[in-house]
PDB file of N, CA and C in Angstrom:
ATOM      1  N   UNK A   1      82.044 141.230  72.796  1.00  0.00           N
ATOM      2  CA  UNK A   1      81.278 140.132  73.365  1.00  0.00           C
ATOM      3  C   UNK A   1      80.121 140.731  74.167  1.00  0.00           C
ATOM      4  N   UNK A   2      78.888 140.108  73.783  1.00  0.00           N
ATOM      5  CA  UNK A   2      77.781 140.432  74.652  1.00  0.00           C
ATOM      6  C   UNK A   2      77.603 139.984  75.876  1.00  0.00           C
ATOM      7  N   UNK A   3      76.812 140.369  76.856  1.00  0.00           N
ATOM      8  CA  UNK A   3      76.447 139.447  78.262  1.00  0.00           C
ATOM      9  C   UNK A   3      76.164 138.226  77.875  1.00  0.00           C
ATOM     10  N   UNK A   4      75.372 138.107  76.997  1.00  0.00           N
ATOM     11  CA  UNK A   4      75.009 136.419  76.742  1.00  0.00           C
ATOM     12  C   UNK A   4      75.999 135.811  76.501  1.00  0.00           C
ATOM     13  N   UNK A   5      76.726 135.745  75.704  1.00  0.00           N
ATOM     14  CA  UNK A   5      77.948 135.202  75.104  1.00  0.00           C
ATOM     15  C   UNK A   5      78.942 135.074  76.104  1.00  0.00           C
ATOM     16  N   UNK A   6      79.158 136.018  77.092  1.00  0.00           N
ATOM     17  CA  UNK A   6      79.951 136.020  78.140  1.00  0.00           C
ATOM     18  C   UNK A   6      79.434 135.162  79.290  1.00  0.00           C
ATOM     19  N   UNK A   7      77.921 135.183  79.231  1.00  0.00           N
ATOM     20  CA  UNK A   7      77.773 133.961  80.693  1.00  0.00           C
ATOM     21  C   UNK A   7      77.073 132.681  80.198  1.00  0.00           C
ATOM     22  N   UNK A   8      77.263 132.856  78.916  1.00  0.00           N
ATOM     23  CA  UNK A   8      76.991 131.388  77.830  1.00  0.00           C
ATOM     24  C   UNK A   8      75.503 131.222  77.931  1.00  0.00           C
ATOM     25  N   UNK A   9      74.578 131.907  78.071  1.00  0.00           N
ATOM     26  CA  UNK A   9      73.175 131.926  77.688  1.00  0.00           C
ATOM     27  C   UNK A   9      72.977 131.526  76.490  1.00  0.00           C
ATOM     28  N   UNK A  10      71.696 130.780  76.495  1.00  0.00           N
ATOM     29  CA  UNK A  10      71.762 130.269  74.912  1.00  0.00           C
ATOM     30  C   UNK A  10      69.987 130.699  74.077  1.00  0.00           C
ATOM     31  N   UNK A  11      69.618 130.893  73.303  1.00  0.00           N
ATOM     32  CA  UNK A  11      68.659 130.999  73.446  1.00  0.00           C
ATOM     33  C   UNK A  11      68.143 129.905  72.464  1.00  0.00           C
ATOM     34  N   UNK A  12      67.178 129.644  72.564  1.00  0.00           N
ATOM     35  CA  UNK A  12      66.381 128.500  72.794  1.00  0.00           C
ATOM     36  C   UNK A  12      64.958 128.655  71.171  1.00  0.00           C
ATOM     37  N   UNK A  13      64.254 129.595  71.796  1.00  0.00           N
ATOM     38  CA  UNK A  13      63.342 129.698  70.763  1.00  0.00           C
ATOM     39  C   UNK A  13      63.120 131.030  71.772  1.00  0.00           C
ATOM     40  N   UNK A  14      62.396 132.181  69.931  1.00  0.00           N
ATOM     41  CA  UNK A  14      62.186 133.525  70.077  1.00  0.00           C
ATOM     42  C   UNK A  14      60.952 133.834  69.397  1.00  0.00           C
ATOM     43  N   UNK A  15      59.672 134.203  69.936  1.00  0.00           N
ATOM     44  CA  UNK A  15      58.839 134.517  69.132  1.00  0.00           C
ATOM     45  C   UNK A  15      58.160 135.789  70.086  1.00  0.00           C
ATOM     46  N   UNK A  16      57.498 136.722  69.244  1.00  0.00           N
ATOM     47  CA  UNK A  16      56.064 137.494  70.255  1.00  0.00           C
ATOM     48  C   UNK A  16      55.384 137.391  71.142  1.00  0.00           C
ATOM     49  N   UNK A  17      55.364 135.974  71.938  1.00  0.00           N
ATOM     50  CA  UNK A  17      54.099 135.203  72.235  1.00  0.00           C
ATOM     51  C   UNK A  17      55.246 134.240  73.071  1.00  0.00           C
ATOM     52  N   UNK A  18      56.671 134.153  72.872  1.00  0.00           N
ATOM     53  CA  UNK A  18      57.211 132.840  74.031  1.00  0.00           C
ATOM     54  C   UNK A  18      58.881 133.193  73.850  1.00  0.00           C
ATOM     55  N   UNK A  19      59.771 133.252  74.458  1.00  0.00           N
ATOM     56  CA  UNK A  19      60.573 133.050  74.706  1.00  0.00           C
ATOM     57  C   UNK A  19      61.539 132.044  75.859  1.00  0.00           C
ATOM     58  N   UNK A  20      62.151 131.137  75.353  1.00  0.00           N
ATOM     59  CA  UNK A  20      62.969 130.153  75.949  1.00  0.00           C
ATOM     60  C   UNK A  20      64.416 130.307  75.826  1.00  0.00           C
ATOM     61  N   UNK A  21      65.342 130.478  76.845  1.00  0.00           N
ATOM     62  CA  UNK A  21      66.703 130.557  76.997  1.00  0.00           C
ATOM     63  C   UNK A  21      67.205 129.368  77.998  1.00  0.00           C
ATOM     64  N   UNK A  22      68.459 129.224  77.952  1.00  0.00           N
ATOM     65  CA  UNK A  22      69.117 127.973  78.688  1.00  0.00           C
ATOM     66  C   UNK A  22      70.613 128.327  79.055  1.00  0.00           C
ATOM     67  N   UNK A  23      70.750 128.319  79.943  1.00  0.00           N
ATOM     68  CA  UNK A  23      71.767 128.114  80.795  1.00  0.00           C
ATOM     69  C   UNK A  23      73.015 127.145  81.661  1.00  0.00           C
ATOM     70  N   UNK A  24      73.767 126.652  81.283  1.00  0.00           N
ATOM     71  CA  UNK A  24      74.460 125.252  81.915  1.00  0.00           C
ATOM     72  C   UNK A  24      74.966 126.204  83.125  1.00  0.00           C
ATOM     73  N   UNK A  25      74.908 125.913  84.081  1.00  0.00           N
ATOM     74  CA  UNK A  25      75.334 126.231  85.499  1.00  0.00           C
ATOM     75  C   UNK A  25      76.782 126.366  85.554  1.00  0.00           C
ATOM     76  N   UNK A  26      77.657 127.181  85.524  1.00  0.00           N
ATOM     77  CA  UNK A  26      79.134 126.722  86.442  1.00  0.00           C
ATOM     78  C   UNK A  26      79.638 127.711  87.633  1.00  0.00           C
ATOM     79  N   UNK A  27      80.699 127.306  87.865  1.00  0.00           N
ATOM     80  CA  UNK A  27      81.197 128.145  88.790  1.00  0.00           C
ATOM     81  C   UNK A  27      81.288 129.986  88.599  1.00  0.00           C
ATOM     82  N   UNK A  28      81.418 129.862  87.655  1.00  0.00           N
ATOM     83  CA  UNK A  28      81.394 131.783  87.066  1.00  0.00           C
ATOM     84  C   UNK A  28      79.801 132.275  87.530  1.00  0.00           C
ATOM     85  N   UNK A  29      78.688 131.295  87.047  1.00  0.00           N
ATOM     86  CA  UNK A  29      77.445 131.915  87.905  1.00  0.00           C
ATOM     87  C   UNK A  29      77.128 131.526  89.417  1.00  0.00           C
ATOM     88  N   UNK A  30      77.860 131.267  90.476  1.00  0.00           N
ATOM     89  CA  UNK A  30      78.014 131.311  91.658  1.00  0.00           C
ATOM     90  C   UNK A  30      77.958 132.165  92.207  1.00  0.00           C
ATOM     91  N   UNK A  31      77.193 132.638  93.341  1.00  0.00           N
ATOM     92  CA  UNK A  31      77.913 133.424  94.542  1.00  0.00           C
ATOM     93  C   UNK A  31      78.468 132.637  95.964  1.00  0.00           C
ATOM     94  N   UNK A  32      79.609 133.398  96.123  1.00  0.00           N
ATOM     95  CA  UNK A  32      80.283 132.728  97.603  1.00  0.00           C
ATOM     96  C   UNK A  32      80.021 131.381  98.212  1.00  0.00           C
ATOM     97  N   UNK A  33      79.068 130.833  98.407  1.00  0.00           N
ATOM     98  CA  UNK A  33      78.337 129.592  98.751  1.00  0.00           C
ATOM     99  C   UNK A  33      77.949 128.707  97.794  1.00  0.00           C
ATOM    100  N   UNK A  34      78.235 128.754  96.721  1.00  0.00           N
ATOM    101  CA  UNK A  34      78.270 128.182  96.139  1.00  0.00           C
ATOM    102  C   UNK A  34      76.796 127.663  95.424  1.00  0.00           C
ATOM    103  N   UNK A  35      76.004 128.507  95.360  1.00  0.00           N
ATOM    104  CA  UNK A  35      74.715 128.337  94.333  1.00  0.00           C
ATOM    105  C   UNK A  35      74.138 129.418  93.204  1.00  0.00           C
ATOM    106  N   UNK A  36      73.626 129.633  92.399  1.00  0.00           N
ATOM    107  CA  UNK A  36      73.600 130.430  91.491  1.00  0.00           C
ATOM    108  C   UNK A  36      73.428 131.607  92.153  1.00  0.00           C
ATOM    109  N   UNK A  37      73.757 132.392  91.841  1.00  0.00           N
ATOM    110  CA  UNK A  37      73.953 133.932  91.984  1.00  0.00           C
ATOM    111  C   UNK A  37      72.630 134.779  91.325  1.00  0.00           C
ATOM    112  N   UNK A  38      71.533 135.047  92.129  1.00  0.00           N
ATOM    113  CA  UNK A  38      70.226 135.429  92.343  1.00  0.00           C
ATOM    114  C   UNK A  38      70.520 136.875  91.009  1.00  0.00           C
ATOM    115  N   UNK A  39      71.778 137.499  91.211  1.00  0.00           N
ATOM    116  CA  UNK A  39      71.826 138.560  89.466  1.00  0.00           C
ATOM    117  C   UNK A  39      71.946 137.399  88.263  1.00  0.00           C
ATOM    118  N   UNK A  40      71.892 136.052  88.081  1.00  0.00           N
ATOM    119  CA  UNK A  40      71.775 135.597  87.059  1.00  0.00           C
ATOM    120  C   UNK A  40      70.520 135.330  86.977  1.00  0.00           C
ATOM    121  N   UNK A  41      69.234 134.973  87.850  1.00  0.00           N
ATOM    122  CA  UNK A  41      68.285 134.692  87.753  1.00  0.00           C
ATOM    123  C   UNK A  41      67.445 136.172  86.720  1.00  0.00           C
ATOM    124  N   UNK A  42      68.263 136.847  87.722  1.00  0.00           N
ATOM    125  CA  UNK A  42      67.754 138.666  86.982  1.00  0.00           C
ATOM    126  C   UNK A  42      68.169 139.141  85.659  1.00  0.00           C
ATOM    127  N   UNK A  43      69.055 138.302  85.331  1.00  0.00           N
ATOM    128  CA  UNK A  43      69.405 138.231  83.726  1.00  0.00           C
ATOM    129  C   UNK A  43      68.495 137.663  82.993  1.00  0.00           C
ATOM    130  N   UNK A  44      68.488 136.154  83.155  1.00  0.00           N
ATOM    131  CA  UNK A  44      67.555 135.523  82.204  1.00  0.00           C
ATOM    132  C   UNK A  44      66.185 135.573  82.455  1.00  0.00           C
ATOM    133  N   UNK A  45      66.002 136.505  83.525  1.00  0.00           N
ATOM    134  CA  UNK A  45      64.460 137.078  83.136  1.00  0.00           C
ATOM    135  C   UNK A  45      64.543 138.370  82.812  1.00  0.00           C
ATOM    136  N   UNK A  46      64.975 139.478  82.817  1.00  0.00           N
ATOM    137  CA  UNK A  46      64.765 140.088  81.918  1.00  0.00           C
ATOM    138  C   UNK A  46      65.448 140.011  80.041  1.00  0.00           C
ATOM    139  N   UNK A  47      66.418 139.320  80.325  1.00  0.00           N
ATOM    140  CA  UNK A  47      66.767 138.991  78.566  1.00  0.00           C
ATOM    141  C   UNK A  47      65.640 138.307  78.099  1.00  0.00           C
ATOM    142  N   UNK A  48      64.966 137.211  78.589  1.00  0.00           N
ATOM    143  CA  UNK A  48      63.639 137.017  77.907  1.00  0.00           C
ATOM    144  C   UNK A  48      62.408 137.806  77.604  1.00  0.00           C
ATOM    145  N   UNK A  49      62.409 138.254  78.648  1.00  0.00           N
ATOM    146  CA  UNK A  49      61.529 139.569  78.546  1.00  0.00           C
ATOM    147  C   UNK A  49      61.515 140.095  77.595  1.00  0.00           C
ATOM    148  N   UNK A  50      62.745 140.798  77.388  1.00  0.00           N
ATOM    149  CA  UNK A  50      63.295 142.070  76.450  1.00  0.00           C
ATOM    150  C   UNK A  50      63.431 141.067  74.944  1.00  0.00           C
ATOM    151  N   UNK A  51      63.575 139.968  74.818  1.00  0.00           N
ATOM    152  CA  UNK A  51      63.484 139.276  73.651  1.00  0.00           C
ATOM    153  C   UNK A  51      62.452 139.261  72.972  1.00  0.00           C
ATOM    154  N   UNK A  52      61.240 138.897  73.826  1.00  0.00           N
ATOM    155  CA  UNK A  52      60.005 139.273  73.421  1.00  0.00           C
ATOM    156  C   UNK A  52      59.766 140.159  73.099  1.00  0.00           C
ATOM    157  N   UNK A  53      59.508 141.276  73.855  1.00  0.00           N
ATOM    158  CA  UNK A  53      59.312 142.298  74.157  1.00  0.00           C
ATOM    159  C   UNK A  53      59.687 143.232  72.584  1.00  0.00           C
ATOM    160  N   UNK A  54      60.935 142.634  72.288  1.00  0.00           N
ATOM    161  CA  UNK A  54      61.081 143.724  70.682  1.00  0.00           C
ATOM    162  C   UNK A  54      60.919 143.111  70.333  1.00  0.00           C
ATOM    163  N   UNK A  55      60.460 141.902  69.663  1.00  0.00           N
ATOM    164  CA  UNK A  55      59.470 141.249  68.891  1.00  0.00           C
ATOM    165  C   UNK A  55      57.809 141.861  68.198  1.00  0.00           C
ATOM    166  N   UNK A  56      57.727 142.976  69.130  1.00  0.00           N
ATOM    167  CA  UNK A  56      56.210 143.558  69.245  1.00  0.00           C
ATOM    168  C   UNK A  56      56.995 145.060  68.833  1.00  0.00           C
ATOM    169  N   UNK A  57      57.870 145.518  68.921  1.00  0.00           N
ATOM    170  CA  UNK A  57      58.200 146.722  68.642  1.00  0.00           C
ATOM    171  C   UNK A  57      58.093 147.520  67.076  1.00  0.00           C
ATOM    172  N   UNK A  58      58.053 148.702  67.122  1.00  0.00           N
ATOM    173  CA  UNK A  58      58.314 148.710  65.851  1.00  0.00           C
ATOM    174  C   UNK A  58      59.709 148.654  65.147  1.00  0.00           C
ATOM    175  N   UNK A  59      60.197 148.742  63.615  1.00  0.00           N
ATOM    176  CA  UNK A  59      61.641 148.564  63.384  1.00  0.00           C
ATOM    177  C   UNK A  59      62.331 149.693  63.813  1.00  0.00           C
ATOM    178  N   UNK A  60      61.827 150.638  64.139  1.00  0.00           N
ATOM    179  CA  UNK A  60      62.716 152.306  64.653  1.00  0.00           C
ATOM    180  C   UNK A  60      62.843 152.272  66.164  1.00  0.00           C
ATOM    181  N   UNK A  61      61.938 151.232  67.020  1.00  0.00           N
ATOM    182  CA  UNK A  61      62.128 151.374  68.583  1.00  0.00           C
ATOM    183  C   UNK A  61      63.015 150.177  68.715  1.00  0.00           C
ATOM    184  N   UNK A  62      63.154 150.116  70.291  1.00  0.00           N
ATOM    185  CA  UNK A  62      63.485 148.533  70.830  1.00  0.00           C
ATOM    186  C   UNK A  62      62.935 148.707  71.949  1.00  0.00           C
ATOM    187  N   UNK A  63      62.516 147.649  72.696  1.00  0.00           N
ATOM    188  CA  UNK A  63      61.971 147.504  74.176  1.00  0.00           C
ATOM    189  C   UNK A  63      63.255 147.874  74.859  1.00  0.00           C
ATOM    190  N   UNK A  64      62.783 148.313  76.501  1.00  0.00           N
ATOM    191  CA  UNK A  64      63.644 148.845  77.206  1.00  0.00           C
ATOM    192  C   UNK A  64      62.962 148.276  79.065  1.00  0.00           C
ATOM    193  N   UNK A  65      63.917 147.549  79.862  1.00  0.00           N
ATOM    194  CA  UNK A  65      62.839 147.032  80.793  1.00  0.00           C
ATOM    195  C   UNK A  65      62.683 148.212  81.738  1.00  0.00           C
ATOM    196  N   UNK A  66      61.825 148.848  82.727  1.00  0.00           N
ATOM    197  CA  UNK A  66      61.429 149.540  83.515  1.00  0.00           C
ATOM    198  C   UNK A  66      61.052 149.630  85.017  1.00  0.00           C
ATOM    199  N   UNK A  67      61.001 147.938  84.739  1.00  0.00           N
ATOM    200  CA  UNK A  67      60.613 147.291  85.962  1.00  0.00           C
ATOM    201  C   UNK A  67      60.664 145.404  86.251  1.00  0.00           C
ATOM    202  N   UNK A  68      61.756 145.235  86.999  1.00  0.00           N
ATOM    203  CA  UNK A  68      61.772 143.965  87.159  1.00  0.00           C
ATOM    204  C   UNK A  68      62.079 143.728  88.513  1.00  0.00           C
ATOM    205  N   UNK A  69      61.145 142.241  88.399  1.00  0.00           N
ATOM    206  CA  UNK A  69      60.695 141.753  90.010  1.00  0.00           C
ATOM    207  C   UNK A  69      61.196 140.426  89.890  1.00  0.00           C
ATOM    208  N   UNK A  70      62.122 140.006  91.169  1.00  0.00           N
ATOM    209  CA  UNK A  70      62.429 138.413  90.595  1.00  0.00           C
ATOM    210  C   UNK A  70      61.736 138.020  92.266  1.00  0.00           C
ATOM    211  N   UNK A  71      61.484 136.782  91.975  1.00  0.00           N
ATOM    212  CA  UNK A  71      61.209 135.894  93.110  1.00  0.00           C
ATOM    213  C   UNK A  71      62.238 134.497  93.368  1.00  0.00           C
ATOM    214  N   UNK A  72      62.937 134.353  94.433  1.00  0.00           N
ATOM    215  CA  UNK A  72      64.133 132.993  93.962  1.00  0.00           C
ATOM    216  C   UNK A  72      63.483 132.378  95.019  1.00  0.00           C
ATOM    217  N   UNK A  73      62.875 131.196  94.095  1.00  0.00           N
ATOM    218  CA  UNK A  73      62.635 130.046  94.763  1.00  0.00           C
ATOM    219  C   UNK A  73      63.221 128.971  95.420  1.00  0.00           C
ATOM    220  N   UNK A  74      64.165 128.270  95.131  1.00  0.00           N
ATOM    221  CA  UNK A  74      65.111 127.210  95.500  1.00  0.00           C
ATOM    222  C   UNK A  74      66.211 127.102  94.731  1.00  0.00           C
ATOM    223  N   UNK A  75      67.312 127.460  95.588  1.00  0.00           N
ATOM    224  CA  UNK A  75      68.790 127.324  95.332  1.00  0.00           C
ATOM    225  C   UNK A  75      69.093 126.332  94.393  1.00  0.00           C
ATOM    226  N   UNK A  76      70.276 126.854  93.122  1.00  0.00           N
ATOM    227  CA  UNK A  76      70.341 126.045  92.217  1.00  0.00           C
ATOM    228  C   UNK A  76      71.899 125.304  92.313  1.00  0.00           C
ATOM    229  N   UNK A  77      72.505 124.339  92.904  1.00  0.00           N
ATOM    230  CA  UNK A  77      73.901 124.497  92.764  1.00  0.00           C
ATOM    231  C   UNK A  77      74.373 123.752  91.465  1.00  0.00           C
ATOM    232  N   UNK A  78      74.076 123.185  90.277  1.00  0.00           N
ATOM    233  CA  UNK A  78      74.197 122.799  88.975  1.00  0.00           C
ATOM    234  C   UNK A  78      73.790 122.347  88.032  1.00  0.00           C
ATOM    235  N   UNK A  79      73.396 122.161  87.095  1.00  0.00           N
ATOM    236  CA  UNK A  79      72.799 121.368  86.271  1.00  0.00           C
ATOM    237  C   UNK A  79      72.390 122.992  85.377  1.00  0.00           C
ATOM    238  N   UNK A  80      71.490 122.384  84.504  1.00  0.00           N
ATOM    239  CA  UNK A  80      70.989 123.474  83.359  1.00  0.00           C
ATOM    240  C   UNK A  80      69.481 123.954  84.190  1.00  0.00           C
ATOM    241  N   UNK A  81      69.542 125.319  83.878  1.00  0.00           N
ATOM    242  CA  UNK A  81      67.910 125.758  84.126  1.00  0.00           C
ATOM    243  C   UNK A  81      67.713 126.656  83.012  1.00  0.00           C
ATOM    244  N   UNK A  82      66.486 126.794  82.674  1.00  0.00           N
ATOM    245  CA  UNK A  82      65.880 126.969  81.722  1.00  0.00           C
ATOM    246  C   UNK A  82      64.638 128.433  81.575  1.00  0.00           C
ATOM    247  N   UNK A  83      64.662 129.384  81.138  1.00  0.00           N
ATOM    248  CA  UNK A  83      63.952 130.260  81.619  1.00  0.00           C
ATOM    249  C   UNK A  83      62.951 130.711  80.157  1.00  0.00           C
ATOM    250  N   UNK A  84      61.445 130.322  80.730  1.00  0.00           N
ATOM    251  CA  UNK A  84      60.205 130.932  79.526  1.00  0.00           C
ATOM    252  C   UNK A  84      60.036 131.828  80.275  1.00  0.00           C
ATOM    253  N   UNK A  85      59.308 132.734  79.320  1.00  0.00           N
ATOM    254  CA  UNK A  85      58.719 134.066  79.025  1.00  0.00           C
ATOM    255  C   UNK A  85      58.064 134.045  77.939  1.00  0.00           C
ATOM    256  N   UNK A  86      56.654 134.546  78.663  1.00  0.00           N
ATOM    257  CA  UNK A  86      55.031 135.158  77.599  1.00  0.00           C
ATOM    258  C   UNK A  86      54.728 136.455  78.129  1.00  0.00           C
ATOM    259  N   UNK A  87      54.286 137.052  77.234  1.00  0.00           N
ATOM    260  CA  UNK A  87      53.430 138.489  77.443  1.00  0.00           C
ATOM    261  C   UNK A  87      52.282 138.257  78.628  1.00  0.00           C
ATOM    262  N   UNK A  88      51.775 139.033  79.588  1.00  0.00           N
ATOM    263  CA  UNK A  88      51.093 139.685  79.947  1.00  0.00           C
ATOM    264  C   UNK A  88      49.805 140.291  79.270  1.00  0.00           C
ATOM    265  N   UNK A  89      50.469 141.399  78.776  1.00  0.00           N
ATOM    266  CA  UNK A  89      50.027 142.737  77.856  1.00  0.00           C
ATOM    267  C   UNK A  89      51.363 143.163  76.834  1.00  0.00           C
ATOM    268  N   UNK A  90      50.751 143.125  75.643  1.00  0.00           N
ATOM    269  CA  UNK A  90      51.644 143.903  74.321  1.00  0.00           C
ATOM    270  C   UNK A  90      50.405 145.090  74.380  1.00  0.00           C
ATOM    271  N   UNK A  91      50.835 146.175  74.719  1.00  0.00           N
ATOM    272  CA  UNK A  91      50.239 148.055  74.598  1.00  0.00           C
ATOM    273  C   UNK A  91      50.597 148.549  73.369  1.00  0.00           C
ATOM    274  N   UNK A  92      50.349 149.613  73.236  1.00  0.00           N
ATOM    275  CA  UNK A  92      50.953 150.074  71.805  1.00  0.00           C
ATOM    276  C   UNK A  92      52.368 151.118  72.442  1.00  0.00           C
ATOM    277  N   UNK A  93      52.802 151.561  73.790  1.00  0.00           N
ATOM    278  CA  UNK A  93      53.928 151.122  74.158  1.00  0.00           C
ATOM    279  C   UNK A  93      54.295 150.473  75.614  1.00  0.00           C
ATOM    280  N   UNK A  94      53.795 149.966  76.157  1.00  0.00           N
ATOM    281  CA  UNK A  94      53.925 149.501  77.408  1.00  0.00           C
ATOM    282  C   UNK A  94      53.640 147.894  77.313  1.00  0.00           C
ATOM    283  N   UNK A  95      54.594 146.915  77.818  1.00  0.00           N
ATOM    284  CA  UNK A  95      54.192 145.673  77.498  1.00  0.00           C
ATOM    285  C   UNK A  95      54.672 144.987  78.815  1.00  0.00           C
ATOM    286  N   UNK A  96      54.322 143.956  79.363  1.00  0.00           N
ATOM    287  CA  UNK A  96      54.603 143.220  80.329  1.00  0.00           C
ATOM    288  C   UNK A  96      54.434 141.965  80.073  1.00  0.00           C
ATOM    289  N   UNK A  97      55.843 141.221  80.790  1.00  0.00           N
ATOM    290  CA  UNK A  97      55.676 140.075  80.693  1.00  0.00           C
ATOM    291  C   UNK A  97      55.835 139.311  81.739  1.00  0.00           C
ATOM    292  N   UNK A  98      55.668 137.839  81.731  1.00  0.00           N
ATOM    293  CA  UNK A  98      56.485 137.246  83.079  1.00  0.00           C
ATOM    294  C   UNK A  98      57.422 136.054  82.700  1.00  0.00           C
ATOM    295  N   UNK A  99      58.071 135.526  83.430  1.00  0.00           N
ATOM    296  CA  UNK A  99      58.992 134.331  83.274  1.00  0.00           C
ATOM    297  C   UNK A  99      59.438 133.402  84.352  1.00  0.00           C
ATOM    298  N   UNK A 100      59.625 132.412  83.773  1.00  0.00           N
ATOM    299  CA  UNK A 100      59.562 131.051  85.192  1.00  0.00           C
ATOM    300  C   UNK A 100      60.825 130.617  85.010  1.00  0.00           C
ATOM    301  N   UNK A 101      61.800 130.200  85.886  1.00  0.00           N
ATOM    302  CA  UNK A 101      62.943 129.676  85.963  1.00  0.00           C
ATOM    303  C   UNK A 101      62.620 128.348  86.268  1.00  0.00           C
ATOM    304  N   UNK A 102      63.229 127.052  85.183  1.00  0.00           N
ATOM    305  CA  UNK A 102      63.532 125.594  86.083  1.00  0.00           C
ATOM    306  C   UNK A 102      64.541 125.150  85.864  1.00  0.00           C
ATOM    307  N   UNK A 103      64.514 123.996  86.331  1.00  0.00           N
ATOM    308  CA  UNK A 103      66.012 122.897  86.555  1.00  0.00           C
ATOM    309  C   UNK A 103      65.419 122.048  85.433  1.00  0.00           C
ATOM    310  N   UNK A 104      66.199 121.127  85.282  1.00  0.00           N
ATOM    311  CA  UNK A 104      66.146 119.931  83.696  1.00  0.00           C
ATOM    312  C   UNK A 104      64.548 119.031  84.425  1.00  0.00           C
ATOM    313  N   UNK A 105      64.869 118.811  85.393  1.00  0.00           N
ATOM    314  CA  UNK A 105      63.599 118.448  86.041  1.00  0.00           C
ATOM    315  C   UNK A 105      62.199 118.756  86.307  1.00  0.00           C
ATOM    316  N   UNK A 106      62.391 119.747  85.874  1.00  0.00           N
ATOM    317  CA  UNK A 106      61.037 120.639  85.939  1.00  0.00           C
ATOM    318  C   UNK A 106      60.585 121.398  87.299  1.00  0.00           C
ATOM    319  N   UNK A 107      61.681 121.402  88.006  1.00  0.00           N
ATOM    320  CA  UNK A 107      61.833 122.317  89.272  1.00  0.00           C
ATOM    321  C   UNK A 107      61.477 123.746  89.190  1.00  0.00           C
ATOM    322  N   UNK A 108      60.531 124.338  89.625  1.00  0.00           N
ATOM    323  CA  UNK A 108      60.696 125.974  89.537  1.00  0.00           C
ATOM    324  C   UNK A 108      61.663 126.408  90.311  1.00  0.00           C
ATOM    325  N   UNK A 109      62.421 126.870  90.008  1.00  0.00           N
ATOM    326  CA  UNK A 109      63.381 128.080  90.903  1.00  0.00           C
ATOM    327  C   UNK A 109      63.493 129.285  91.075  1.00  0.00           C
ATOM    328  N   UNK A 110      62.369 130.444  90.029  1.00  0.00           N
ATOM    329  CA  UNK A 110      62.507 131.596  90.185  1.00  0.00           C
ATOM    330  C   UNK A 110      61.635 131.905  89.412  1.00  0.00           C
ATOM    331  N   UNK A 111      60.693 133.121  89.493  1.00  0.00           N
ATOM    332  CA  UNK A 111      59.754 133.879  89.076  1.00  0.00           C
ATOM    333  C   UNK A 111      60.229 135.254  88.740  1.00  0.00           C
ATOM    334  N   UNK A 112      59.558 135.830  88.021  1.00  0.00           N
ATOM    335  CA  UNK A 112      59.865 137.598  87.984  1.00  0.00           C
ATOM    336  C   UNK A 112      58.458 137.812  86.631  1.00  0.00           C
ATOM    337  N   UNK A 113      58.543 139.110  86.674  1.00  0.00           N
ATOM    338  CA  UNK A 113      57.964 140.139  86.022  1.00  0.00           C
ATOM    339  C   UNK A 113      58.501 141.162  85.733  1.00  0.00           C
ATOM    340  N   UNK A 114      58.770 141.349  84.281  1.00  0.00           N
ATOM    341  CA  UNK A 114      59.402 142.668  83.477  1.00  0.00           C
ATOM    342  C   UNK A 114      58.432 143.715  82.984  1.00  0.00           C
ATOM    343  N   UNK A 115      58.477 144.903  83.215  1.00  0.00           N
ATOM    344  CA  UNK A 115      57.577 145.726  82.299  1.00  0.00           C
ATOM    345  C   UNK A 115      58.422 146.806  81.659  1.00  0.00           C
ATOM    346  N   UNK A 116      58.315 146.596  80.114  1.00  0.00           N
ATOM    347  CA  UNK A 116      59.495 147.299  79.226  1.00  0.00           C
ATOM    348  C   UNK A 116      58.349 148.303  78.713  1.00  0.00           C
ATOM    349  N   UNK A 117      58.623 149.365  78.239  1.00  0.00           N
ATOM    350  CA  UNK A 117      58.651 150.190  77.292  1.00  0.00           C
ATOM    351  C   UNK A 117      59.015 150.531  75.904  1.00  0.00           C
ATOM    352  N   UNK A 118      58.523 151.120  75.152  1.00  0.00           N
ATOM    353  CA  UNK A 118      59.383 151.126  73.699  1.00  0.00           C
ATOM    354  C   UNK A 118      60.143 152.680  73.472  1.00  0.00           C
ATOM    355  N   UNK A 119      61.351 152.590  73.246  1.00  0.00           N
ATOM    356  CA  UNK A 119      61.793 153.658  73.261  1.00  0.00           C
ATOM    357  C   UNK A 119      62.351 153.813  71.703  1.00  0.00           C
ATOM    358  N   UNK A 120      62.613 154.846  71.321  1.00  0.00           N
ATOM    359  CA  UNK A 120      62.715 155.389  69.913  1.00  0.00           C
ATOM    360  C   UNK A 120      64.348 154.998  69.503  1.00  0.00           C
ATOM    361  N   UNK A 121      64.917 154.630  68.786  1.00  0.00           N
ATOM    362  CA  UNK A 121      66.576 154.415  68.434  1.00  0.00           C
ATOM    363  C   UNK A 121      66.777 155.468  68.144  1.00  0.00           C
TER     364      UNK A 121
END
């Protein structure tokens, strides 16, 4: 079982140019107090990232992230949030992207920026 599969990430739509994933909230993504747990925000921005991200790769590499920045905007305690991701820059190996976290409402809740690399398999 993968991370996704294990914290029920879903993905949404995958292209070069956009990535969308979705999330139903439960108690497993909590911390202590009971609102999402700021390492899930750091998941579904860099899994989008990195979705993209080898989208642009060649078939012998895969993206690899190098650098990620999250920003948590407002506490999520349930419902579905939803996380896009677009390129920045596609390099011929350095690519950056960013991604926005919301609620079904169209709430932002979290920001970040990934910058992956392509590394050789």
């Amino acid at each position: 079982m993968n991370l996704l599969d294990y914290l029920g990430i879903q993905i949404e739509e995958t292209t070069a140019t956009q990535v969308r994933l979705s999330l139903v909230v439960t108690d497993r993504h909590k911390q202590p107090f009971g609102i999402l747990h700021g390492g899930i925000n750091a998941v579904l921005i860099e899994t989008a990232c990195s979705l993209g991200a080898n989208q642009a790769v060649a078939e012998d590499q895969f993206a690899a992230a190098i650098d990620l920045q999250v920003n948590h905007l407002k506490a999520v305690k349930q419902g579905t949030v939803t996380v896009e991701a677009v390129p920045d820059r596609i390099g011929g190996k350095i690519q950056t992207w960013q991604a926005t976290i919301r609620q079904s409402d169209g709430t932002k809740t979290a920001v970040g920026r990934c910058t992956l690399t392509a590394v050789t398999k």
